[in-house]
C-alpha atoms as a PDB file:
ATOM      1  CA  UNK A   1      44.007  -2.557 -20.310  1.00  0.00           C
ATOM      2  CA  UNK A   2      47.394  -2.061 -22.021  1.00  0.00           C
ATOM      3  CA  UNK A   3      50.045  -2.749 -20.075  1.00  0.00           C
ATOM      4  CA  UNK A   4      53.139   0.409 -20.314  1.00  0.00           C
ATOM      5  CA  UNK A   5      55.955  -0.887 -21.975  1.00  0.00           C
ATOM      6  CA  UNK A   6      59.135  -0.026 -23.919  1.00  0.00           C
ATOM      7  CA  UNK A   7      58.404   1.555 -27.308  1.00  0.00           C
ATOM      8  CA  UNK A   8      60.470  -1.029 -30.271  1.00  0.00           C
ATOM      9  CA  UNK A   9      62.334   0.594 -32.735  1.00  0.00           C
ATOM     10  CA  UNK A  10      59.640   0.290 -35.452  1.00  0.00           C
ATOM     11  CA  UNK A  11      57.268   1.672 -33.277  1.00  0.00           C
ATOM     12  CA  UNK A  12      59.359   4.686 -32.573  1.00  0.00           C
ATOM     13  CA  UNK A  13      59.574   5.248 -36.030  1.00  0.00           C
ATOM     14  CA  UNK A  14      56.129   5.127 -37.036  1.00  0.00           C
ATOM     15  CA  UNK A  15      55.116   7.246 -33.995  1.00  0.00           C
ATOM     16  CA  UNK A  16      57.836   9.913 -35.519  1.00  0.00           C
ATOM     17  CA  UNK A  17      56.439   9.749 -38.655  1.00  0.00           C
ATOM     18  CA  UNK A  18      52.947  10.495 -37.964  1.00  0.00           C
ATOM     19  CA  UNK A  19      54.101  13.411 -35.595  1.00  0.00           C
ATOM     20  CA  UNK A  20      55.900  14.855 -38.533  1.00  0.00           C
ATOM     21  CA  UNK A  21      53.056  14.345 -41.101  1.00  0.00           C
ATOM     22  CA  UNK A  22      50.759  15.815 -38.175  1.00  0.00           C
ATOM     23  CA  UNK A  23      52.779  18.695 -37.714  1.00  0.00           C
ATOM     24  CA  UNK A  24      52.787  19.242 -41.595  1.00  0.00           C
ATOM     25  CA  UNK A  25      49.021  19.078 -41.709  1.00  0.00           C
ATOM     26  CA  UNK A  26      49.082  21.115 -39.020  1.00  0.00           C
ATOM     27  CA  UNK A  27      51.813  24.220 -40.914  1.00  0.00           C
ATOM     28  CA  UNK A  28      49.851  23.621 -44.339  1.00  0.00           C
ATOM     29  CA  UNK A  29      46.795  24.432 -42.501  1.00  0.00           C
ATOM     30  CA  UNK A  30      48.101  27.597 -40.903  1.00  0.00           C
ATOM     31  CA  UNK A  31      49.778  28.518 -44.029  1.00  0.00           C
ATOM     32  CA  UNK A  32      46.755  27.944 -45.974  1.00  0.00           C
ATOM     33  CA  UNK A  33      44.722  29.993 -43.593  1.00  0.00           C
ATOM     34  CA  UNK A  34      47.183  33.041 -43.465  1.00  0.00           C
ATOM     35  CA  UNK A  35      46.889  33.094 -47.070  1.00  0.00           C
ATOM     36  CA  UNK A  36      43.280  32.814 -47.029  1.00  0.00           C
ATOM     37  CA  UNK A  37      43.212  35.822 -44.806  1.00  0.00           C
ATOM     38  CA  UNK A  38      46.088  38.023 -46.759  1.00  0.00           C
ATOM     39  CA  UNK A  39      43.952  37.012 -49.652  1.00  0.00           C
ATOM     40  CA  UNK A  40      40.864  39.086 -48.193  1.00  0.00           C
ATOM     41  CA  UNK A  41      42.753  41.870 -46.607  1.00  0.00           C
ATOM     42  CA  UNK A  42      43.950  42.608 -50.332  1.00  0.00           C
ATOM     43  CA  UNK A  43      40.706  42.053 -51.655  1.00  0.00           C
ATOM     44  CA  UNK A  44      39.234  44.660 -49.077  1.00  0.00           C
ATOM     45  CA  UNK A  45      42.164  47.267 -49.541  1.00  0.00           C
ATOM     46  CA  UNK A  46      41.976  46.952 -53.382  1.00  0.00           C
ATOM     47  CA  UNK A  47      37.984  47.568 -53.015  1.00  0.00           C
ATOM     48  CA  UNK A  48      38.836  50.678 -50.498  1.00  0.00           C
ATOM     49  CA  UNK A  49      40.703  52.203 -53.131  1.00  0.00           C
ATOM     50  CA  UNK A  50      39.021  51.340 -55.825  1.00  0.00           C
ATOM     51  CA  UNK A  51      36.193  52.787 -53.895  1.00  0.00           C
ATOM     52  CA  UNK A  52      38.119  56.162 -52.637  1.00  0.00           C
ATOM     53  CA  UNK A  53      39.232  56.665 -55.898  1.00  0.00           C
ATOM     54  CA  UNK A  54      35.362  56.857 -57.518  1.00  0.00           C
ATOM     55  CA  UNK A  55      34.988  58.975 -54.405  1.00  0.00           C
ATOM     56  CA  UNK A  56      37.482  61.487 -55.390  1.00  0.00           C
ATOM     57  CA  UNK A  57      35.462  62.054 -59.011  1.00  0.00           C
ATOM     58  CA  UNK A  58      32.443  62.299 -57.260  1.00  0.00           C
ATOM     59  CA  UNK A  59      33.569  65.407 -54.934  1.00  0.00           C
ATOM     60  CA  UNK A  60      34.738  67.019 -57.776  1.00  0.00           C
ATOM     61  CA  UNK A  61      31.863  67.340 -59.632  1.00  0.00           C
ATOM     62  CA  UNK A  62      30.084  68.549 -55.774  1.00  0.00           C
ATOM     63  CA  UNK A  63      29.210  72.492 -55.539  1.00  0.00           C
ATOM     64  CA  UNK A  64      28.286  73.005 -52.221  1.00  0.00           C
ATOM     65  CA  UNK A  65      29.241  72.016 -48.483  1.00  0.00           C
ATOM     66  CA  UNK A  66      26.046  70.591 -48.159  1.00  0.00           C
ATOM     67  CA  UNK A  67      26.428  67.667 -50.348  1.00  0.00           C
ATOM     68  CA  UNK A  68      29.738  67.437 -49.983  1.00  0.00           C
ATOM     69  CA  UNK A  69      29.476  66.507 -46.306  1.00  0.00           C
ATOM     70  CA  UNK A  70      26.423  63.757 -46.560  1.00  0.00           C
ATOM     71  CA  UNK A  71      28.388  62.435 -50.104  1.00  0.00           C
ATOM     72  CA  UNK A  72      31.712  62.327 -48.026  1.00  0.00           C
ATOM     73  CA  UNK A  73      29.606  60.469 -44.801  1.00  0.00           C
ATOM     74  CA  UNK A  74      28.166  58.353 -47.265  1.00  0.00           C
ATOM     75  CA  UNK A  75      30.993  57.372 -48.694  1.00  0.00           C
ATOM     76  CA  UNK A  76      33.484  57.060 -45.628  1.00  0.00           C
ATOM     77  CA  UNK A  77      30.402  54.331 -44.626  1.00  0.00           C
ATOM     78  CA  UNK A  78      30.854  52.258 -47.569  1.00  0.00           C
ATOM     79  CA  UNK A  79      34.631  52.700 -48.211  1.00  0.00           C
ATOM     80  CA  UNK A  80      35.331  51.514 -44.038  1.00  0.00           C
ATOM     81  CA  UNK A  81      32.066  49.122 -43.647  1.00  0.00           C
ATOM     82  CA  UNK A  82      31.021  50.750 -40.986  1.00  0.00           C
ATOM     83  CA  UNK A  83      27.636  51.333 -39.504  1.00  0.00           C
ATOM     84  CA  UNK A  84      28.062  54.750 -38.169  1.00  0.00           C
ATOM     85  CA  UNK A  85      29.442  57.469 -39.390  1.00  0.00           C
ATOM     86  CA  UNK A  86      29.370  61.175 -39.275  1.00  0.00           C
ATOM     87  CA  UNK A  87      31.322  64.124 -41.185  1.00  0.00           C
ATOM     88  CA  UNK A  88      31.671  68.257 -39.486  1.00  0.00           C
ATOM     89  CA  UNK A  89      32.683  71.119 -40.860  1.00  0.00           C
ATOM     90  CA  UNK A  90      33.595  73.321 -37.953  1.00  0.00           C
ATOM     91  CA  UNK A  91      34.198  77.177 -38.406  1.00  0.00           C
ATOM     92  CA  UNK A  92      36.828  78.321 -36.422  1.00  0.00           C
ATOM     93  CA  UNK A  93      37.152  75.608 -34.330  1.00  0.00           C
ATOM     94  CA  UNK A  94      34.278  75.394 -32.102  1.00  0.00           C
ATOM     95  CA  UNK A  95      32.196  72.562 -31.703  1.00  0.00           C
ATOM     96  CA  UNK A  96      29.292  75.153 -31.515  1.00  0.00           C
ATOM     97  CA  UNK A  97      29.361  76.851 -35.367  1.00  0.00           C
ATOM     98  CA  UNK A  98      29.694  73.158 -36.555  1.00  0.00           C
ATOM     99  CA  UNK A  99      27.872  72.100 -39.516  1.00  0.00           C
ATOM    100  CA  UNK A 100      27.039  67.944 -39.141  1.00  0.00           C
ATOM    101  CA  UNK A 101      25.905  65.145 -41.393  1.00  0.00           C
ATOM    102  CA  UNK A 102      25.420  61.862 -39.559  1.00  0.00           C
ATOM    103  CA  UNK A 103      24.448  58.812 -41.250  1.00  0.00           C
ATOM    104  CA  UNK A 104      23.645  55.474 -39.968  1.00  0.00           C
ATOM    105  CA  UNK A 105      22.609  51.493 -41.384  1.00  0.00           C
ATOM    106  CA  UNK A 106      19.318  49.840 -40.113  1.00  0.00           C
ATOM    107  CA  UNK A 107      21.235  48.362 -36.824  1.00  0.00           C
ATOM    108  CA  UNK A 108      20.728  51.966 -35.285  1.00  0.00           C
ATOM    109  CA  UNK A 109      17.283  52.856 -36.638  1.00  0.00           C
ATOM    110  CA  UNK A 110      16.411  53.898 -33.070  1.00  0.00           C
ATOM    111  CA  UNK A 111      18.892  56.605 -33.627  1.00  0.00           C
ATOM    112  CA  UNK A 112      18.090  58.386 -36.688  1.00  0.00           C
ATOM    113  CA  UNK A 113      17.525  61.816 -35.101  1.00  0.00           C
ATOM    114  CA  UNK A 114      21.163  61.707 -33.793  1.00  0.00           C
ATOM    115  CA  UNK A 115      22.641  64.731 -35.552  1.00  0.00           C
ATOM    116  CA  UNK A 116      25.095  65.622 -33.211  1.00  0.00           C
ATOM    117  CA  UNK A 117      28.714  63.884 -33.132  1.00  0.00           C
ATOM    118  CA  UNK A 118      30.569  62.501 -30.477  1.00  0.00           C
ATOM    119  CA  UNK A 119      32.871  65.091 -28.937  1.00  0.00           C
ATOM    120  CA  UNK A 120      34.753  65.953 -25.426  1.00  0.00           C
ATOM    121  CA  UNK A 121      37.959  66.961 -24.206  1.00  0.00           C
ATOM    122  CA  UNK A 122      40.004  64.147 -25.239  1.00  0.00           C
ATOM    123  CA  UNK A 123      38.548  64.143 -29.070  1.00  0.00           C
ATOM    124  CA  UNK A 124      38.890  67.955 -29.292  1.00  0.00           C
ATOM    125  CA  UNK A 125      42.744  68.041 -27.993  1.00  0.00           C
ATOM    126  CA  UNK A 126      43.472  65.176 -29.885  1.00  0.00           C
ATOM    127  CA  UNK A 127      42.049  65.130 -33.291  1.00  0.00           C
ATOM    128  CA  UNK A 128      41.246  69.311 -34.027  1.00  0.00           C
ATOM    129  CA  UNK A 129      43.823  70.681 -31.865  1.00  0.00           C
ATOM    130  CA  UNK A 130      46.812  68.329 -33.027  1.00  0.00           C
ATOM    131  CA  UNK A 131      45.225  67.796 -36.135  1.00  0.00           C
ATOM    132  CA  UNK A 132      46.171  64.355 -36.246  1.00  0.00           C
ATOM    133  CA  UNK A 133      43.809  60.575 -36.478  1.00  0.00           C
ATOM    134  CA  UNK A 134      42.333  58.321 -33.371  1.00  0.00           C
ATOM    135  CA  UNK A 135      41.670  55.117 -33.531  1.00  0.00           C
ATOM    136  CA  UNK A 136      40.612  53.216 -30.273  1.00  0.00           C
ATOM    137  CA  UNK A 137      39.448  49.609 -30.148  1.00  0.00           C
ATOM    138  CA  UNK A 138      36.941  47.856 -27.295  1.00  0.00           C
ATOM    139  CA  UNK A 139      38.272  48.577 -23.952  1.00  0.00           C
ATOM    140  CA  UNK A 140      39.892  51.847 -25.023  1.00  0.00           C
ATOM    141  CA  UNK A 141      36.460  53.330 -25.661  1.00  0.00           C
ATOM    142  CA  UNK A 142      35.371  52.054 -22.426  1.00  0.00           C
ATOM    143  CA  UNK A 143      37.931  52.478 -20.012  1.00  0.00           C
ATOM    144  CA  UNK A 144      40.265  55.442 -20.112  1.00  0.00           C
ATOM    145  CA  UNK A 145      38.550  59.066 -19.046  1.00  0.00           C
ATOM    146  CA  UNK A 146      39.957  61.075 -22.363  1.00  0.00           C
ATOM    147  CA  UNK A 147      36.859  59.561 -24.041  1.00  0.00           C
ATOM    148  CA  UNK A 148      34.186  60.276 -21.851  1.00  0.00           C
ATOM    149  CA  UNK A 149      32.407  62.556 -24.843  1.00  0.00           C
ATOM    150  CA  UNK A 150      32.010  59.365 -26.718  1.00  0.00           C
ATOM    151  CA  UNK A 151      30.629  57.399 -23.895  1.00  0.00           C
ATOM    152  CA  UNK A 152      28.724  60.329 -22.176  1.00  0.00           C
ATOM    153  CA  UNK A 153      27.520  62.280 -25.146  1.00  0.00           C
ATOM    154  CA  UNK A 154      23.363  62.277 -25.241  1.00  0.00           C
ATOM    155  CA  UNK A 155      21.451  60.660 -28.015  1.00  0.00           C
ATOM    156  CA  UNK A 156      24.165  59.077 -29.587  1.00  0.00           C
ATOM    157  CA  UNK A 157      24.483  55.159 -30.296  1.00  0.00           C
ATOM    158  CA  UNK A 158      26.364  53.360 -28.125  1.00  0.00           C
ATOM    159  CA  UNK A 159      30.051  53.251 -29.850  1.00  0.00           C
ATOM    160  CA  UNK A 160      32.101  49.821 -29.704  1.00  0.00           C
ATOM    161  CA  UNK A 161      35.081  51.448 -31.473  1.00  0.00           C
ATOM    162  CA  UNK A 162      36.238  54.611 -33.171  1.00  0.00           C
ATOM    163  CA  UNK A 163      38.211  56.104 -35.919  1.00  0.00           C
ATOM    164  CA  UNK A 164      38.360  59.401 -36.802  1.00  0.00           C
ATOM    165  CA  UNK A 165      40.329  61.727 -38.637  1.00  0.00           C
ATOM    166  CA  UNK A 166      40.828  65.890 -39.172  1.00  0.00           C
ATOM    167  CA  UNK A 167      40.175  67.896 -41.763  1.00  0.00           C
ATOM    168  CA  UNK A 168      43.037  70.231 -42.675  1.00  0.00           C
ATOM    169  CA  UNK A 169      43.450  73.297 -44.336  1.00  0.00           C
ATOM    170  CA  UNK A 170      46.617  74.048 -46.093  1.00  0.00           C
ATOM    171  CA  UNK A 171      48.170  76.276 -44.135  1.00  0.00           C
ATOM    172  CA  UNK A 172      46.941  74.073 -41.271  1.00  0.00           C
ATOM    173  CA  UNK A 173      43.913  75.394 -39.553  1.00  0.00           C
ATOM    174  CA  UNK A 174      41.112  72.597 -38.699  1.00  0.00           C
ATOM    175  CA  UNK A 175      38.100  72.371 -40.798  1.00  0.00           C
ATOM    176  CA  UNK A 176      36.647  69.436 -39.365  1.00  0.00           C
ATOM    177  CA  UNK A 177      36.423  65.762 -38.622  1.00  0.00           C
ATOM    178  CA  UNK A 178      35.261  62.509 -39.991  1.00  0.00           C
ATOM    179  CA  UNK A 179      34.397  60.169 -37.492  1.00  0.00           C
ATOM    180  CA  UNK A 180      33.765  56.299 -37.880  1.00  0.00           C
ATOM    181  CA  UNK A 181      32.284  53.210 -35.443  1.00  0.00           C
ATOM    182  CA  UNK A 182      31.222  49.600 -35.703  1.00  0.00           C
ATOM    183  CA  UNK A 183      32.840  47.772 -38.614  1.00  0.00           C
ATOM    184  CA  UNK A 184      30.403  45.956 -40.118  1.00  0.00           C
ATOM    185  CA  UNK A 185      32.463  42.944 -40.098  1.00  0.00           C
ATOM    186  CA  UNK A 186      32.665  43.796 -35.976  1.00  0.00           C
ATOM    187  CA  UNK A 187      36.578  43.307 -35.854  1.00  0.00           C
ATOM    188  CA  UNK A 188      38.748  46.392 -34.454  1.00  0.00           C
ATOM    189  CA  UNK A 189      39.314  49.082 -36.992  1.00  0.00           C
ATOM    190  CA  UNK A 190      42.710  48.772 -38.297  1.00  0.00           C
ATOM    191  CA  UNK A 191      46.098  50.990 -39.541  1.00  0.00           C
ATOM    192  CA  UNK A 192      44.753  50.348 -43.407  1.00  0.00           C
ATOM    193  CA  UNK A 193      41.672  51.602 -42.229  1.00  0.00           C
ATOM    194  CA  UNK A 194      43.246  54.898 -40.655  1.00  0.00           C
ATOM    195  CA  UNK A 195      45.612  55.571 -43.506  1.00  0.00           C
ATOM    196  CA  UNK A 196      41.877  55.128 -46.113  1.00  0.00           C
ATOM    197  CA  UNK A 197      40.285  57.578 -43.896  1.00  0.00           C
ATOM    198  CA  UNK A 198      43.065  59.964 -43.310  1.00  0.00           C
ATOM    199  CA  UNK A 199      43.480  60.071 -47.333  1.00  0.00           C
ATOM    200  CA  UNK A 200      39.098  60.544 -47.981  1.00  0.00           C
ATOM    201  CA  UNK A 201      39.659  63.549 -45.369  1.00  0.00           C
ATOM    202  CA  UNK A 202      42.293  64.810 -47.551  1.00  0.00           C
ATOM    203  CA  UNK A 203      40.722  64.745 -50.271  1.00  0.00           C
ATOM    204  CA  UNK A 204      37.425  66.160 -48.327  1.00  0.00           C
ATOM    205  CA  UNK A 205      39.836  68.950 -47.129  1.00  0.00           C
ATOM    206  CA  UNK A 206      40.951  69.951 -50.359  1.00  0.00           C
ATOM    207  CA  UNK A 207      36.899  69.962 -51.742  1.00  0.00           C
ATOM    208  CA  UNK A 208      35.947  72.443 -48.996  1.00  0.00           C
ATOM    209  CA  UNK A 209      38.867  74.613 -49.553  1.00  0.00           C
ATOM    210  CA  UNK A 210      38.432  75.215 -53.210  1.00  0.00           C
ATOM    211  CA  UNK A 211      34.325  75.948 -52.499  1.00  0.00           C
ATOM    212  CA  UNK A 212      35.313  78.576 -50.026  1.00  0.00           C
ATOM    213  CA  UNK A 213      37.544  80.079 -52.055  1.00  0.00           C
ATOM    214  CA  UNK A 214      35.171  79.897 -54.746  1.00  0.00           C
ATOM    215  CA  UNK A 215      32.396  81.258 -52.793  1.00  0.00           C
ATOM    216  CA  UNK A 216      34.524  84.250 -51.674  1.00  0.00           C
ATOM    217  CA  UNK A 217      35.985  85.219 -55.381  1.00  0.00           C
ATOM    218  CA  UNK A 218      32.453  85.350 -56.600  1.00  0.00           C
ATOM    219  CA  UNK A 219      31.415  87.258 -53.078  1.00  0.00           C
ATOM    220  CA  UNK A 220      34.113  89.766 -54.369  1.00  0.00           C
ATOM    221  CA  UNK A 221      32.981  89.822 -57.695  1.00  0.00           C
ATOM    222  CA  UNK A 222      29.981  90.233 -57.115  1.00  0.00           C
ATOM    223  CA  UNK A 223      31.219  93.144 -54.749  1.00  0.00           C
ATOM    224  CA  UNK A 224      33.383  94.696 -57.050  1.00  0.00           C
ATOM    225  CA  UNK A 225      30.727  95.207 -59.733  1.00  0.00           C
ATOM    226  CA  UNK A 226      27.941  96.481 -57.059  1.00  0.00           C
ATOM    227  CA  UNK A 227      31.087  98.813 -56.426  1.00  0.00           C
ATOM    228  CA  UNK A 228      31.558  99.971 -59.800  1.00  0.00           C
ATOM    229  CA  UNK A 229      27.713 100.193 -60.626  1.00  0.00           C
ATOM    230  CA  UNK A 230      27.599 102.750 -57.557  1.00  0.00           C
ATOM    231  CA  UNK A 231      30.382 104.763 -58.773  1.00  0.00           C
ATOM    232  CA  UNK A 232      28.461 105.140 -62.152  1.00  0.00           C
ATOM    233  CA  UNK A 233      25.474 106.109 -60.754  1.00  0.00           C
ATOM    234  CA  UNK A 234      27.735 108.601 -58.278  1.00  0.00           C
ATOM    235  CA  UNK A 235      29.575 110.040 -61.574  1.00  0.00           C
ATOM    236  CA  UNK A 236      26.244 110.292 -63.362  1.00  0.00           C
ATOM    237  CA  UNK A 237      24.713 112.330 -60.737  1.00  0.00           C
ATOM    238  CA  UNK A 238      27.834 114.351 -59.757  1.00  0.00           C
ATOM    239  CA  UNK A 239      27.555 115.460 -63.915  1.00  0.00           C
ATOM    240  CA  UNK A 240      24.057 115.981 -63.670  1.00  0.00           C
ATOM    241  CA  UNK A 241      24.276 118.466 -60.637  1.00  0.00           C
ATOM    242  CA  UNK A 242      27.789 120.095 -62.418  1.00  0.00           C
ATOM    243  CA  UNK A 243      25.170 120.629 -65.512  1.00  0.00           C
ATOM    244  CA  UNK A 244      22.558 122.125 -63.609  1.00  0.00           C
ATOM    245  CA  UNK A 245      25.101 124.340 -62.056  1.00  0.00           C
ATOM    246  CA  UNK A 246      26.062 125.584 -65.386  1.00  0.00           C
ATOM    247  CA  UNK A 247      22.515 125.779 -66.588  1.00  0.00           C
ATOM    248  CA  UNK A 248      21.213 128.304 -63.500  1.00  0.00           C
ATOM    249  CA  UNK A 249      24.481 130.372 -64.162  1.00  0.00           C
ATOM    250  CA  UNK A 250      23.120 133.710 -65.872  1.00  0.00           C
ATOM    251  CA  UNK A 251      24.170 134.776 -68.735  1.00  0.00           C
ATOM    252  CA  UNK A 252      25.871 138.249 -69.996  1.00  0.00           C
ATOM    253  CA  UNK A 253      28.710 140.386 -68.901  1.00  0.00           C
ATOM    254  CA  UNK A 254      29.045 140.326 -65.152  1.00  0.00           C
ATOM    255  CA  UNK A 255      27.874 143.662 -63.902  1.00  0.00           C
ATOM    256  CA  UNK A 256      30.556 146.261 -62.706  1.00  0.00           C
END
């Protein structure tokens, strides 16, 4: 066995330099990793946008609420990596009048007649009252008693995080909500995350907005001119009678 004894100068000084070149090794490595991972997170942000982007010219060229809910599901999936993910247009409000597209990868198979979204007190208040995003990570989910609709809710896949954001009229009524779980990757959704989803809601918000007002103008059109074609007929047949008025009035001096 070696015996403890008094560390000689020399030895000191190669036991400080291999601590310093170990604690080098040691930074580069950290520094190399941190760059490895800034690296990705720019790769995956320029993708999201590069992605939200080709989702913004593909709701533009969408003429009904129909496809523009499952395109905007479809594509909130792919631009988050998630494997859940469902989109409502709500009328008024109420959870009842909502219109939903759900769509879901392989992992939930079991659950592919789930059509109805996640919802409770807590979401309600929070996302189409106040009309602002949630995003809740592991225990949140779990533990506090705001989000019993997305633990208690029947059918629905079990949810190991969520993200979801409003979608806001102009003058700012709610029109609905996108709502997001299980990164693919299975790390906690993040603030880049929120802010991509916030911005495809916009977007979404803006696509319904201009189809209602489309469908209404040609309602009123459409309207106007069954309008106008039943004053014709009414003027035809009010100078039709005024003719046969004129036609059954006798003829000759009146008698005195």
């Amino acid at each position: 066995f070696l015996q403890p004894h008094r560390p000689s100068p020399q030895e000191v000084r190669v036991a400080t330099t291999c601590a310093r070149q170990a604690a080098e090794m040691i930074e580069r490595a950290r520094l190399h990793g941190e760059t490895r991972a800034l690296v990705a997170l720019e790769r995956r942000r320029a993708a999201q946008l590069r992605d939200l982007a080709e989702t913004a010219l593909a709701l533009h060229a969408i003429r009904s609420v129909d496809e523009l809910l499952r395109t905007v599901t479809e594509r909130a999936r792919e631009v988050i990596g998630v494997h859940q993910a469902a989109t409502s247009h709500i009328d008024a409000g109420r959870w009842d009048n909502a219109h939903t597209v759900v769509s879901l990868s392989e992992k939930y198979a079991d659950w592919r007649t789930y059509d109805r979204p996640p919802q409770g007190l807590g979401i309600v208040r929070a996302v189409l009252w106040d009309n602002r995003p949630l995003r809740l990570n592991g225990p949140e989910v779990v533990a506090h008693p705001d989000w019993r609709g997305l633990r208690d809710a029947p059918g629905h896949p079990p949810l190991p995080n969520y993200l979801a954001a409003p979608l806001m009229a102009r003058d700012g009524r709610n029109l609905g909500i996108i709502q997001l779980s299980d990164r693919y990757d299975g790390e906690d959704f993040t603030a880049e995350d929120e802010a991509i989803l916030v911005q495809l809601a916009q977007m979404t918000s803006v696509a319904i907005e201009n189809m209602l007002l489309i469908a209404r103008e040609r309602r009123g059109r459409v309207d106007a001119e069954e309008s106008a074609r039943l004053r014709g007929l009414l003027s035809d047949a009010s100078q039709a009678f005024s003719s046969s008025l004129e036609l059954d009035r006798p003829c000759g001096p009146s008698p005195a």
